[in-house]
C-alpha atoms as a PDB file:
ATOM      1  CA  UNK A   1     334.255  35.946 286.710  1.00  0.00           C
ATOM      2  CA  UNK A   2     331.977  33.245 285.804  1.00  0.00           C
ATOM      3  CA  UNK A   3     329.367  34.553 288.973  1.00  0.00           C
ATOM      4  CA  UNK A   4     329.420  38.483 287.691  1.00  0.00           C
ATOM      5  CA  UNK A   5     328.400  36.931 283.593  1.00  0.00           C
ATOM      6  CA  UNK A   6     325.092  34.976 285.080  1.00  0.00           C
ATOM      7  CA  UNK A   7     322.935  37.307 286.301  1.00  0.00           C
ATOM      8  CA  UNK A   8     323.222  39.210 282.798  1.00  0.00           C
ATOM      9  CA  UNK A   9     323.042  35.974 281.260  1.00  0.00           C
ATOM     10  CA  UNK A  10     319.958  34.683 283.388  1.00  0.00           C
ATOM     11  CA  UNK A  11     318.397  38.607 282.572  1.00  0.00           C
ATOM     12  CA  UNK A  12     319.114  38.138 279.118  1.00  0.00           C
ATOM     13  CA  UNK A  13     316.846  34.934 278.971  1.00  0.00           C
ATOM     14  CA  UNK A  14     314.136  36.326 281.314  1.00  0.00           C
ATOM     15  CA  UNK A  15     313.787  39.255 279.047  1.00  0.00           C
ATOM     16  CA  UNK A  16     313.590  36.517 275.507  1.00  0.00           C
ATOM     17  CA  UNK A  17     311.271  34.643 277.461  1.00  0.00           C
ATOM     18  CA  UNK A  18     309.094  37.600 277.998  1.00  0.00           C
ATOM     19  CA  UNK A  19     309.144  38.856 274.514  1.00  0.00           C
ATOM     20  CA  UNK A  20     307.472  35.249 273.456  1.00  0.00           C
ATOM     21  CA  UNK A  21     305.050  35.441 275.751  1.00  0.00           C
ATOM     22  CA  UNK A  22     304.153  38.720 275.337  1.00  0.00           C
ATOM     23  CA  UNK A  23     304.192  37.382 271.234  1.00  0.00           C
ATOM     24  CA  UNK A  24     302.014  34.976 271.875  1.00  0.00           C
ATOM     25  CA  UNK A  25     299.238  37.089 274.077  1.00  0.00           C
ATOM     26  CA  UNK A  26     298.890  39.132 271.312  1.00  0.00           C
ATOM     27  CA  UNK A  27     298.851  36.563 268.569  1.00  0.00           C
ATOM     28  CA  UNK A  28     295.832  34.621 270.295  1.00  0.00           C
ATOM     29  CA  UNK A  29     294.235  37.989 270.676  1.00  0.00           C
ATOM     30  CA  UNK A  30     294.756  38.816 267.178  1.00  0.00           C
ATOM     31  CA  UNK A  31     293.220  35.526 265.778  1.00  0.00           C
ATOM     32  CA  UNK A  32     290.938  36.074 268.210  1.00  0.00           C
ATOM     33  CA  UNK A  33     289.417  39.091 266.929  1.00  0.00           C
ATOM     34  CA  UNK A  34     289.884  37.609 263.014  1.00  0.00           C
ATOM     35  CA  UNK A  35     288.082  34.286 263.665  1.00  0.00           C
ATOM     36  CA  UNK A  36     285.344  36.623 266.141  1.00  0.00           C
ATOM     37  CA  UNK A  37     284.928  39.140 262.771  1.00  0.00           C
ATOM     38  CA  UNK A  38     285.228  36.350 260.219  1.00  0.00           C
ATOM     39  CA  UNK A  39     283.085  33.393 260.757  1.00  0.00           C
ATOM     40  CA  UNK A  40     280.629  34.869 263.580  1.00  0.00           C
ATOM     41  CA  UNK A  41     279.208  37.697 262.181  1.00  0.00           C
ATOM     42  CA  UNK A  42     276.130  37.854 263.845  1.00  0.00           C
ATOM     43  CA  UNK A  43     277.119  37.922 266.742  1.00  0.00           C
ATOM     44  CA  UNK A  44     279.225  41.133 266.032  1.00  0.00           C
ATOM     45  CA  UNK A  45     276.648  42.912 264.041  1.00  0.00           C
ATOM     46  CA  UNK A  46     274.345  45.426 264.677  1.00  0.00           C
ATOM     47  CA  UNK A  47     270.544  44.613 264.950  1.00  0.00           C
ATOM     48  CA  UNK A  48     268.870  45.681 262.066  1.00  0.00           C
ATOM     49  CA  UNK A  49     264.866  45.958 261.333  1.00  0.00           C
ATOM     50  CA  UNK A  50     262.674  43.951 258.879  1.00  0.00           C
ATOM     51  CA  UNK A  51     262.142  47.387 257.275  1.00  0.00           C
ATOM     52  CA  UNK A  52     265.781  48.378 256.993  1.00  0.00           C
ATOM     53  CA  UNK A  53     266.442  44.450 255.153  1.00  0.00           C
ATOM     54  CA  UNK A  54     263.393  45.552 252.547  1.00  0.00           C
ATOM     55  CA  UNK A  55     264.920  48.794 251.557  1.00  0.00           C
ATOM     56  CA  UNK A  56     268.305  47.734 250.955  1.00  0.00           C
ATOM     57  CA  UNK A  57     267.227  45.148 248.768  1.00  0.00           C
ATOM     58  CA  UNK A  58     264.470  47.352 247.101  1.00  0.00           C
ATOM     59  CA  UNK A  59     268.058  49.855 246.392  1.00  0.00           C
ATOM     60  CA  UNK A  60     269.516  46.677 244.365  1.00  0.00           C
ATOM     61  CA  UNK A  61     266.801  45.164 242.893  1.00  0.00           C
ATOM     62  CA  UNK A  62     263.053  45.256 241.591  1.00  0.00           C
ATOM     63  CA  UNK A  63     260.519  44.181 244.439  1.00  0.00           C
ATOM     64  CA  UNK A  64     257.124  43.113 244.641  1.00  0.00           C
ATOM     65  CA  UNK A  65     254.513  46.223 246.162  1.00  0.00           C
ATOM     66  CA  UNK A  66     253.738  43.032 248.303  1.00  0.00           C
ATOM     67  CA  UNK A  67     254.892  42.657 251.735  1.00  0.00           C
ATOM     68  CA  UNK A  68     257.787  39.709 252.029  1.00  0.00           C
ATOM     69  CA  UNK A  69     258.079  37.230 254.653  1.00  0.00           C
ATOM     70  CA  UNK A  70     261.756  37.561 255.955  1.00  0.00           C
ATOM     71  CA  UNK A  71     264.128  34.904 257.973  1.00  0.00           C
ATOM     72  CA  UNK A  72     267.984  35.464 258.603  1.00  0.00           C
ATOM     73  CA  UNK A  73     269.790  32.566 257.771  1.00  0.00           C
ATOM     74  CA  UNK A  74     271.077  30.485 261.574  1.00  0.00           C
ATOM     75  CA  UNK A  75     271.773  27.109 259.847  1.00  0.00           C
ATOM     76  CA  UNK A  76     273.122  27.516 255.783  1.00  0.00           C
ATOM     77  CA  UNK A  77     273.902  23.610 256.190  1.00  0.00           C
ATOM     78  CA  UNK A  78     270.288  22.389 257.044  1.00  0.00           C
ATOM     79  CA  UNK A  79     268.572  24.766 254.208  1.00  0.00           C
ATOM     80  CA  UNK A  80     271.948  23.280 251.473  1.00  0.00           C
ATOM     81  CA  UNK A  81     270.741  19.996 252.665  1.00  0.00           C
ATOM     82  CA  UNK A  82     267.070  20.542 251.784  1.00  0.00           C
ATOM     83  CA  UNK A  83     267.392  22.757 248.545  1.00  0.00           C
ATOM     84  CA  UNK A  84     271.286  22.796 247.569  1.00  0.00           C
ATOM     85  CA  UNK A  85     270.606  24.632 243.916  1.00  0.00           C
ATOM     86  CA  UNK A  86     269.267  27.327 245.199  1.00  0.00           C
ATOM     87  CA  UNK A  87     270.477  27.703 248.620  1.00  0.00           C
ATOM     88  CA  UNK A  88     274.330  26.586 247.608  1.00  0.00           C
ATOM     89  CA  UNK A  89     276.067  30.211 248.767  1.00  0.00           C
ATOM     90  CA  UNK A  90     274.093  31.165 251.607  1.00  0.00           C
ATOM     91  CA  UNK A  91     276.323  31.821 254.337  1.00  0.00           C
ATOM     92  CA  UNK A  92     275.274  32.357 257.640  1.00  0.00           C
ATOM     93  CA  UNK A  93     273.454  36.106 258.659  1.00  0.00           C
ATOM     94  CA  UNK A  94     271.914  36.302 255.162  1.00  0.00           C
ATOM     95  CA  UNK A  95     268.572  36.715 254.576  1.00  0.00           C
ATOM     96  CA  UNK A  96     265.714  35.127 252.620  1.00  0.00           C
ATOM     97  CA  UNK A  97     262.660  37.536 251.486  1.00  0.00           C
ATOM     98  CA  UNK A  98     260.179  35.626 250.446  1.00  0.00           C
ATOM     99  CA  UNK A  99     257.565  37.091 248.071  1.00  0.00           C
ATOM    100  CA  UNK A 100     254.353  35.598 246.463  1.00  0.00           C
ATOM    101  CA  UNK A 101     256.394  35.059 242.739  1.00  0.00           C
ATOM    102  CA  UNK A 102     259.825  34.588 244.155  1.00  0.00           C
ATOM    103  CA  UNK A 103     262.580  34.416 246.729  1.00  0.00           C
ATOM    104  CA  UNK A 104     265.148  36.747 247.727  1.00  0.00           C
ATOM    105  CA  UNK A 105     268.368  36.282 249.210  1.00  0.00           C
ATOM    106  CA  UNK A 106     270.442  39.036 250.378  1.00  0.00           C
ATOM    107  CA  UNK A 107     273.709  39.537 252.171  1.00  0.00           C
ATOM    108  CA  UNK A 108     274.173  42.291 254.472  1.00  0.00           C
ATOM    109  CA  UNK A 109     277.817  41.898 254.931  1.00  0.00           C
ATOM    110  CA  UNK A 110     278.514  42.830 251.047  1.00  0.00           C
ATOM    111  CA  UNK A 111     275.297  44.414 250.880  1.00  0.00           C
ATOM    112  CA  UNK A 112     274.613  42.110 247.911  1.00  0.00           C
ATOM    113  CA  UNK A 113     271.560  40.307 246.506  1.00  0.00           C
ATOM    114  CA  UNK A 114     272.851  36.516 246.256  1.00  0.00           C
ATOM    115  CA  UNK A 115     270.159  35.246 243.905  1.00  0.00           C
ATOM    116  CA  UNK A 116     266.567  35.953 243.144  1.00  0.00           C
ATOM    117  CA  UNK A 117     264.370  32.401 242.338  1.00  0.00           C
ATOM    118  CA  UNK A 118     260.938  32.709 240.806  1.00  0.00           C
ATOM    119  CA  UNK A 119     258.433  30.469 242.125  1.00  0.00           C
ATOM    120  CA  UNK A 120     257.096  28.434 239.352  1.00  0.00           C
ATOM    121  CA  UNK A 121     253.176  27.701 238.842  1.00  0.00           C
ATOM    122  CA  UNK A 122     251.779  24.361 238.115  1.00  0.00           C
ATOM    123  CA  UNK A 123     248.437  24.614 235.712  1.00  0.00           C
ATOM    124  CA  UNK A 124     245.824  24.018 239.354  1.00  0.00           C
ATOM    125  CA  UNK A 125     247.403  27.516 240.902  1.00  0.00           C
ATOM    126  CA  UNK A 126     247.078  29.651 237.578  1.00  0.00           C
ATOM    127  CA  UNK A 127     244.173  32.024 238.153  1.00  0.00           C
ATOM    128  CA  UNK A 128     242.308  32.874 234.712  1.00  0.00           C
END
């Protein structure tokens, strides 16, 4: 009797087995796909123009007629290190539009301006 209860038994704990493996599979492809979404979003986003980044931010907030120099943001740390009150929440994919009076940094992921810094004059730049 104790031969006919194993191979149900030994079933039994090839099917459990199974089951937390399959668990796991999808677990690691789950975080996957969080930590992929979550802290590398540029390399899931779509490719957008210089022209598309002006015109969003022109939608939230008043712009210069002037054209802006753009950059996205690769390295938040290095630009905190340099300037951390103004650069303090930039997060990586944002983007800095700089204009002749002042800086602009937008998000694209909230579609959200993050701060807008005037560039201050000393009394040799002021222009009469």
């Amino acid at each position: 009797m104790k031969n006919s209860l194993q191979p149900k038994h030994l079933l039994q704990q090839i099917r459990i087995w199974f089951a937390w493996v399959a668990f796991a599979a999808m677990l690691l492809v789950f975080s996957y796909l969080f930590l992929l979404q979550n802290f590398f979003p540029s390399q899931t986003k779509k490719l957008v123009s210089s022209q598309e980044i002006i015109q969003a931010v022109s939608r939230l907030t008043s712009v210069p007629s002037d054209a802006p120099s753009l950059e996205e943001i690769q390295n938040p740390d290095l630009l905190r290190e340099q300037n951390p009150s103004v650069f303090k929440n930039l997060l990586l994919g944002d983007w800095i539009l700089e204009y002749q009076d002042r800086l602009i940094i937008y998000r694209p992921s909230t579609d959200s301006v993050i701060g807008i810094f005037p560039f201050l004059q000393t009394g040799d730049e002021q222009q009469p």
